[in-house]
Every structure is written in structure tokens, then in C-alpha cells.
C-alpha atoms as a PDB file:
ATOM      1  CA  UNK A   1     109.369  96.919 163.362  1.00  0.00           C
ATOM      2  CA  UNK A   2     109.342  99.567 161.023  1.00  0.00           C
ATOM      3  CA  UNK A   3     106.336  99.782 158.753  1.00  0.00           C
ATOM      4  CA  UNK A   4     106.782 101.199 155.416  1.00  0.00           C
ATOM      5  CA  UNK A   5     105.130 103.750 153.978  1.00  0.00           C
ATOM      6  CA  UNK A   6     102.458 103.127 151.239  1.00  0.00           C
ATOM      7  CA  UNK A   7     102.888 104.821 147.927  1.00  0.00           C
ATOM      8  CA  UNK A   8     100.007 107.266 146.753  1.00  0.00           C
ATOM      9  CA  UNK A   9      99.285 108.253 143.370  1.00  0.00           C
ATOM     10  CA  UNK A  10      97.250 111.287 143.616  1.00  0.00           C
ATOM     11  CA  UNK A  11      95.116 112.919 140.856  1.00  0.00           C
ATOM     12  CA  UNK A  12      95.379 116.529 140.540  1.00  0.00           C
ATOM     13  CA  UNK A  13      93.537 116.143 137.084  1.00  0.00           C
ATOM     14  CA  UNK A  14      90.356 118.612 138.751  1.00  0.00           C
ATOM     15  CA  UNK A  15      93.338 121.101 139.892  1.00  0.00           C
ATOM     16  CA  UNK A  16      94.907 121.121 136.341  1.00  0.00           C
ATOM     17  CA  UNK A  17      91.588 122.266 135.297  1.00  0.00           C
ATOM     18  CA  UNK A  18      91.373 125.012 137.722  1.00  0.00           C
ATOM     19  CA  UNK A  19      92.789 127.883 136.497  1.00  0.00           C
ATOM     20  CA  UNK A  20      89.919 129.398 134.552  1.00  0.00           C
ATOM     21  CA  UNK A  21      88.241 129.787 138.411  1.00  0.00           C
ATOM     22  CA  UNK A  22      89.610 132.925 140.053  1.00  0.00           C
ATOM     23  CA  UNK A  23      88.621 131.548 143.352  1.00  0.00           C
ATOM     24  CA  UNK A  24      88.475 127.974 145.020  1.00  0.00           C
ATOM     25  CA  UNK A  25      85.122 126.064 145.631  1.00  0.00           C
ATOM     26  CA  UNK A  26      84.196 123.828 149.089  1.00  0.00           C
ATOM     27  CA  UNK A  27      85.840 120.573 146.730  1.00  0.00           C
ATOM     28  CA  UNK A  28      88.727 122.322 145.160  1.00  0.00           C
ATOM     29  CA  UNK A  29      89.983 123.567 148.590  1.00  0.00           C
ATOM     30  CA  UNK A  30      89.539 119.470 149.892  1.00  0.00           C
ATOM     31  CA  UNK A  31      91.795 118.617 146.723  1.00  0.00           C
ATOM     32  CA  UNK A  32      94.391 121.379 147.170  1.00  0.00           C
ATOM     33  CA  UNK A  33      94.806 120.190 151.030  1.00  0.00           C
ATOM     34  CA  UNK A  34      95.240 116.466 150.130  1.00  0.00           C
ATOM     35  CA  UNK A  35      97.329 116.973 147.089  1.00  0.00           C
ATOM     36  CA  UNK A  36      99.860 119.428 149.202  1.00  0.00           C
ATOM     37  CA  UNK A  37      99.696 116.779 151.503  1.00  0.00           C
ATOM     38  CA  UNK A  38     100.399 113.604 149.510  1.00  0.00           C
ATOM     39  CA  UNK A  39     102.915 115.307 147.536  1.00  0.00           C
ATOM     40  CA  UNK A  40     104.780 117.313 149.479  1.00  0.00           C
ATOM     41  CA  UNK A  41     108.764 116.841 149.956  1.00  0.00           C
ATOM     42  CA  UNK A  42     108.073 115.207 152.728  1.00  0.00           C
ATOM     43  CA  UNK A  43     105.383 112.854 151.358  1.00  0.00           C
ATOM     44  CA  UNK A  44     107.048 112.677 148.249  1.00  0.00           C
ATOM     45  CA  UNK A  45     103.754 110.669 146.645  1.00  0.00           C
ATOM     46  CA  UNK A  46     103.448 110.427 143.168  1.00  0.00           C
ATOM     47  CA  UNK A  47     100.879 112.393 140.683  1.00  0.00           C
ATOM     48  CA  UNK A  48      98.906 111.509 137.743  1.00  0.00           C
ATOM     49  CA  UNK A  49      96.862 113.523 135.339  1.00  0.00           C
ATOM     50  CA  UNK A  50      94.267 112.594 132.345  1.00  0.00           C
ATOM     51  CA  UNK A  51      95.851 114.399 129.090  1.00  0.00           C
ATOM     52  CA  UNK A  52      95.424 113.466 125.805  1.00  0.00           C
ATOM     53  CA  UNK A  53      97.277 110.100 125.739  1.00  0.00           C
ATOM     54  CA  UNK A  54      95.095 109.066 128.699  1.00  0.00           C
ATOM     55  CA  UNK A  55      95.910 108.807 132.608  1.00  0.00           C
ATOM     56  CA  UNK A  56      99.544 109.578 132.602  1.00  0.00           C
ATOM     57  CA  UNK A  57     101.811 109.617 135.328  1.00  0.00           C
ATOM     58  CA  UNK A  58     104.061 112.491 136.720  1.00  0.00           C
ATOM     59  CA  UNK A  59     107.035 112.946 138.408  1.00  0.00           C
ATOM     60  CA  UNK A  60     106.368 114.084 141.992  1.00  0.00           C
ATOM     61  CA  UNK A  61     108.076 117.623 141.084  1.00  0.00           C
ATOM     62  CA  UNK A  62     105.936 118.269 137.972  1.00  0.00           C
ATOM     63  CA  UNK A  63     102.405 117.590 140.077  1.00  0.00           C
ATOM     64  CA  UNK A  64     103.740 119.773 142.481  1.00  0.00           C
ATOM     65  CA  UNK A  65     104.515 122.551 140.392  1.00  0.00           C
ATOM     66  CA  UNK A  66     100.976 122.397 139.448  1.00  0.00           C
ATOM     67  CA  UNK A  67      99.646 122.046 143.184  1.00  0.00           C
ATOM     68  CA  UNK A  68     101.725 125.478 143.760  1.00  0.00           C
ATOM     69  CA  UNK A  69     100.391 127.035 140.830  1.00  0.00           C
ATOM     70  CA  UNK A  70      97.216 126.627 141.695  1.00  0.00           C
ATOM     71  CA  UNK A  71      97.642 127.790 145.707  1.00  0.00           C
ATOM     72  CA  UNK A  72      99.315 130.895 144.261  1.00  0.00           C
ATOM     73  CA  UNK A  73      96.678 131.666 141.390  1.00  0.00           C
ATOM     74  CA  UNK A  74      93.976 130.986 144.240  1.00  0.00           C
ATOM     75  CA  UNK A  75      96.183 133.438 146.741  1.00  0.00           C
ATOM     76  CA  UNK A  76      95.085 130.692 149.427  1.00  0.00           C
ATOM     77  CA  UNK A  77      98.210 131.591 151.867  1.00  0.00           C
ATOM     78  CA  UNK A  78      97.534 135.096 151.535  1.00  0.00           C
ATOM     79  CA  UNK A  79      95.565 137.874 153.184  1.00  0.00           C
ATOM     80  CA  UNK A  80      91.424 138.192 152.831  1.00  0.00           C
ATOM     81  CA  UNK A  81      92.406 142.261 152.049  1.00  0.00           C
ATOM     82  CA  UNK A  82      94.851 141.797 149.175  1.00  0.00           C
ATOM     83  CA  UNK A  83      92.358 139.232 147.121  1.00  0.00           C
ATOM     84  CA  UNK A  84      90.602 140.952 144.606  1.00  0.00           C
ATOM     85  CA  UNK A  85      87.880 138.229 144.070  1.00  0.00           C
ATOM     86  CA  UNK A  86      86.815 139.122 147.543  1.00  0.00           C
ATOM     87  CA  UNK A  87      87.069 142.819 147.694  1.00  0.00           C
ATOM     88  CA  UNK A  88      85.038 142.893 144.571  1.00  0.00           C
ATOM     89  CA  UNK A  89      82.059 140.514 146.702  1.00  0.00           C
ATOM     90  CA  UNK A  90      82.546 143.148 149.471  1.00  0.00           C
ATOM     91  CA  UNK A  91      81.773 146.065 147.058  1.00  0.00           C
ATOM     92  CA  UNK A  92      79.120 143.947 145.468  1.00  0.00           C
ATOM     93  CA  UNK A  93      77.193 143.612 149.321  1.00  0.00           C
ATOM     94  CA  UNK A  94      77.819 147.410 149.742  1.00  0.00           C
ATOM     95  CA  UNK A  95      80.331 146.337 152.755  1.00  0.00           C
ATOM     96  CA  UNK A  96      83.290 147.972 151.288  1.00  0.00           C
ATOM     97  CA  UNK A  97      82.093 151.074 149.823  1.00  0.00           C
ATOM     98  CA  UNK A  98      84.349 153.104 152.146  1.00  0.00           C
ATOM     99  CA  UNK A  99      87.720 151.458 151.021  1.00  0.00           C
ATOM    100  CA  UNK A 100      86.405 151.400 147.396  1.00  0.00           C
ATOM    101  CA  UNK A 101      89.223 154.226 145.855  1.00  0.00           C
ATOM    102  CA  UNK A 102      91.846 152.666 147.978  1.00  0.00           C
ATOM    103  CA  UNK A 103      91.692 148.926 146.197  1.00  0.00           C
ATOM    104  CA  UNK A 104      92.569 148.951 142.417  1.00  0.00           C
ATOM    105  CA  UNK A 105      89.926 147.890 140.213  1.00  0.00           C
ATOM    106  CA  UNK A 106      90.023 143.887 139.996  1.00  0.00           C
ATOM    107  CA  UNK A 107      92.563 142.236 136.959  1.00  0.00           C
ATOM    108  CA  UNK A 108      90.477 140.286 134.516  1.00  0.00           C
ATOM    109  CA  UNK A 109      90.722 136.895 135.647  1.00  0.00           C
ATOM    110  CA  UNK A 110      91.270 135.512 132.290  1.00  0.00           C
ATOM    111  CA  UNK A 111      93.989 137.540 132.260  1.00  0.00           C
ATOM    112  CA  UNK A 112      95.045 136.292 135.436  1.00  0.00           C
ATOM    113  CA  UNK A 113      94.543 132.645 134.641  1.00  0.00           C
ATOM    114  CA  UNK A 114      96.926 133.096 131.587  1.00  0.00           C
ATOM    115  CA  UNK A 115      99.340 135.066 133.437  1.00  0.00           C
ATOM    116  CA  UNK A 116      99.244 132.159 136.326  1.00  0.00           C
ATOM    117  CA  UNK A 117      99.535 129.428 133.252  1.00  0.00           C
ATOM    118  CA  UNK A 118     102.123 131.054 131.540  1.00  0.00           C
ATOM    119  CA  UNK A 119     104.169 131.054 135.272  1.00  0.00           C
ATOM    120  CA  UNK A 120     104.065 127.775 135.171  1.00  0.00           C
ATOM    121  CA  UNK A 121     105.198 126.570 131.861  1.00  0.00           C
ATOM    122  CA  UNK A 122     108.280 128.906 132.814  1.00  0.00           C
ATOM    123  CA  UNK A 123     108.970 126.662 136.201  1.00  0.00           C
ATOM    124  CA  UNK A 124     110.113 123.820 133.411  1.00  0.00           C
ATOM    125  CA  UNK A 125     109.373 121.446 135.268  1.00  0.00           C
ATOM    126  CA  UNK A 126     106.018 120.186 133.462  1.00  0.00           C
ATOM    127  CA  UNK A 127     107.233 119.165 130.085  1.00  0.00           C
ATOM    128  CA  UNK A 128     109.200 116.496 129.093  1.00  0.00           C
ATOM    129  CA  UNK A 129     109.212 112.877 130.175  1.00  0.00           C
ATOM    130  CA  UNK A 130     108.576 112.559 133.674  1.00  0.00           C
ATOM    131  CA  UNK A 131     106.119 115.811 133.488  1.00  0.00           C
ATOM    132  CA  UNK A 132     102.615 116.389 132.569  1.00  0.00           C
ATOM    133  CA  UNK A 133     103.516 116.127 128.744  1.00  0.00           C
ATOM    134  CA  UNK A 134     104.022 113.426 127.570  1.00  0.00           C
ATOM    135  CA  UNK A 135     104.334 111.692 130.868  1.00  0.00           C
ATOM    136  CA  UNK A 136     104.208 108.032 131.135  1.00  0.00           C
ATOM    137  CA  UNK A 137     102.082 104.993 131.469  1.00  0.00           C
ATOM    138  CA  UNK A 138     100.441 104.944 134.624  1.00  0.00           C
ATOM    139  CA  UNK A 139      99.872 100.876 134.795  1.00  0.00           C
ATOM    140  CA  UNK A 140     103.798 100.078 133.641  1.00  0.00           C
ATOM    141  CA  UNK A 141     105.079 102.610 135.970  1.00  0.00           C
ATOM    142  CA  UNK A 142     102.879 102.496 139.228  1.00  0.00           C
ATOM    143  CA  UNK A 143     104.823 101.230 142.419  1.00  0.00           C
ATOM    144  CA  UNK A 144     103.352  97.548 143.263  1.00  0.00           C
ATOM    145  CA  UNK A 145     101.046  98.053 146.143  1.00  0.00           C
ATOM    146  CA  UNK A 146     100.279 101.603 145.671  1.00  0.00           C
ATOM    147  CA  UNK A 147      97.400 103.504 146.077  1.00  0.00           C
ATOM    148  CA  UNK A 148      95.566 105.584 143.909  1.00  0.00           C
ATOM    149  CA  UNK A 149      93.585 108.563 145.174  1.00  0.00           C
ATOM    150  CA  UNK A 150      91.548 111.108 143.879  1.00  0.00           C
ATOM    151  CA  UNK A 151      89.419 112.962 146.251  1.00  0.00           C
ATOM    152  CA  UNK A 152      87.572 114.857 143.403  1.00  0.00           C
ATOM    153  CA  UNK A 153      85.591 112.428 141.716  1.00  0.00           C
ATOM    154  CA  UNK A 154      87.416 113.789 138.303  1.00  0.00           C
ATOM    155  CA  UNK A 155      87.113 111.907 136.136  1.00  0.00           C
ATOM    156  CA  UNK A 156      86.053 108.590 137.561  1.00  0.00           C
ATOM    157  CA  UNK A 157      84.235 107.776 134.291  1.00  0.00           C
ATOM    158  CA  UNK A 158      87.206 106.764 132.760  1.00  0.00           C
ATOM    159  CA  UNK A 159      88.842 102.788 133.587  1.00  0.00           C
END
């Protein structure tokens, strides 16, 4: 018998918010696994984000734009040596004093946040109906029988 697979609506609301951070916390990096997870090509699980209109949902290709955005503004996949947020903790604990001249002095990481923002608007895929603005109503459009998740706690205030 072949069982099928439940839908998952997964709130990257917390990672939308993200970009002002230059580096992931303990509960960001939890988020950024399951929402790579649940809405991967594979997965193919839905996303839905709190914007101005309320909880809106989103196409599986605009929440993933903004789960990529995110990895590659955090530099997750890449190497401890080429991340400036933690050469510039190594020169802060005196560890990297030696290698100081051969690193270039950090980016702003405002700058970087709007440079990592502005990369995304340019993917397209975010705006417009099925994307993060306007997107659409979460309760007329949810798959009966799905399941919502958000393992951020953000924002669980709202109904």
C-alpha cells in the first residue's frame, strides 16, 4: 500500500526576518535545516509568511528563494576562513593576529544585508501572486489535511 505523503506548510516568517543578522543563532540554524528540508524539490512542501495582509501563503519556489537567500547571506555551505563574521571574532580573541593583513577588513553588514536583499528581489520569484507579495489566503488555499509547522515559535501570538 502506498502511503501518501502529508503536506507541510512551513513558516519561514523568523528567516524572512533574518537578514539584518550577519550570522545565524542556535534557533535560526534549526529553522534553516527544517525549512531546506520541507521545501526542497524533493519535498516540495509549501511556505507561508506573516506580511502585512496577515499569514499569507507562498508558492513553494518563492519560500525557497528566501530559504537560499538566507543560507547564502549566512555563508552556511561555505568555509570557516572565508567568513568575515568569524575572522573578525578571531581577531577580537587575539587568535588571528598573524593572518590579520592577509583578510580584508570585514563589509558592513548592513551593507551586506541590503546587498543579500536586493539579490533576492532580482531572483523574481517573490513578487506577484503566488510569492511573498501579495500572496494568498492561507485558510482558502491550504491542502485538506496538511500540516502546519513552524519550528521558531515566530509569531505564534497571532490565530
Amino acid at each position: 500500500m502506498l502511503v501518501r505523503q502529508r503536506d507541510i506548510i512551513f513558516d519561514i516568517t523568523r528567516l524572512a526576518t533574518r537578514f539584518s543578522r550577519p550570522t545565524p543563532n542556535g534557533i535560526d540554524r534549526v529553522d534553516l535545516g527544517y525549512a531546506q528540508h520541507f521545501l526542497s524539490e524533493a519535498r516540495g512542501g509549501r511556505g507561508t509568511i506573516l506580511g502585512p495582509a496577515g499569514i499569507r501563503a507562498v508558492d513553494n519556489q518563492a519560500a525557497r528563494a528566501i530559504v537560499d537567500a538566507i543560507a547564502e547571506h549566512w555563508r552556511e555551505e561555505g568555509r570557516a576562513e572565508d567568513d568575515e563574521a568569524y575572522l573578525r571574532l578571531l581577531r577580537k580573541l587575539g587568535g588571528a593576529a598573524q593572518h590579520t593583513a592577509a583578510y580584508p577588513k570585514p563589509s558592513n553588514p548592513a551593507i551586506r544585508a541590503g546587498r543579500s536583499i536586493v539579490r533576492l528581489l532580482g531572483r523574481g520569484t517573490i513578487v506577484g501572486r503566488g510569492g511573498i507579495f501579495p500572496g494568498r489566503n492561507l485558510a482558502r488555499t491550504a491542502p485538506e489535511g496538511s500540516t502546519y509547522l513552524n519550528v521558531s515559535q515566530f509569531p505564534l501570538w497571532l490565530d
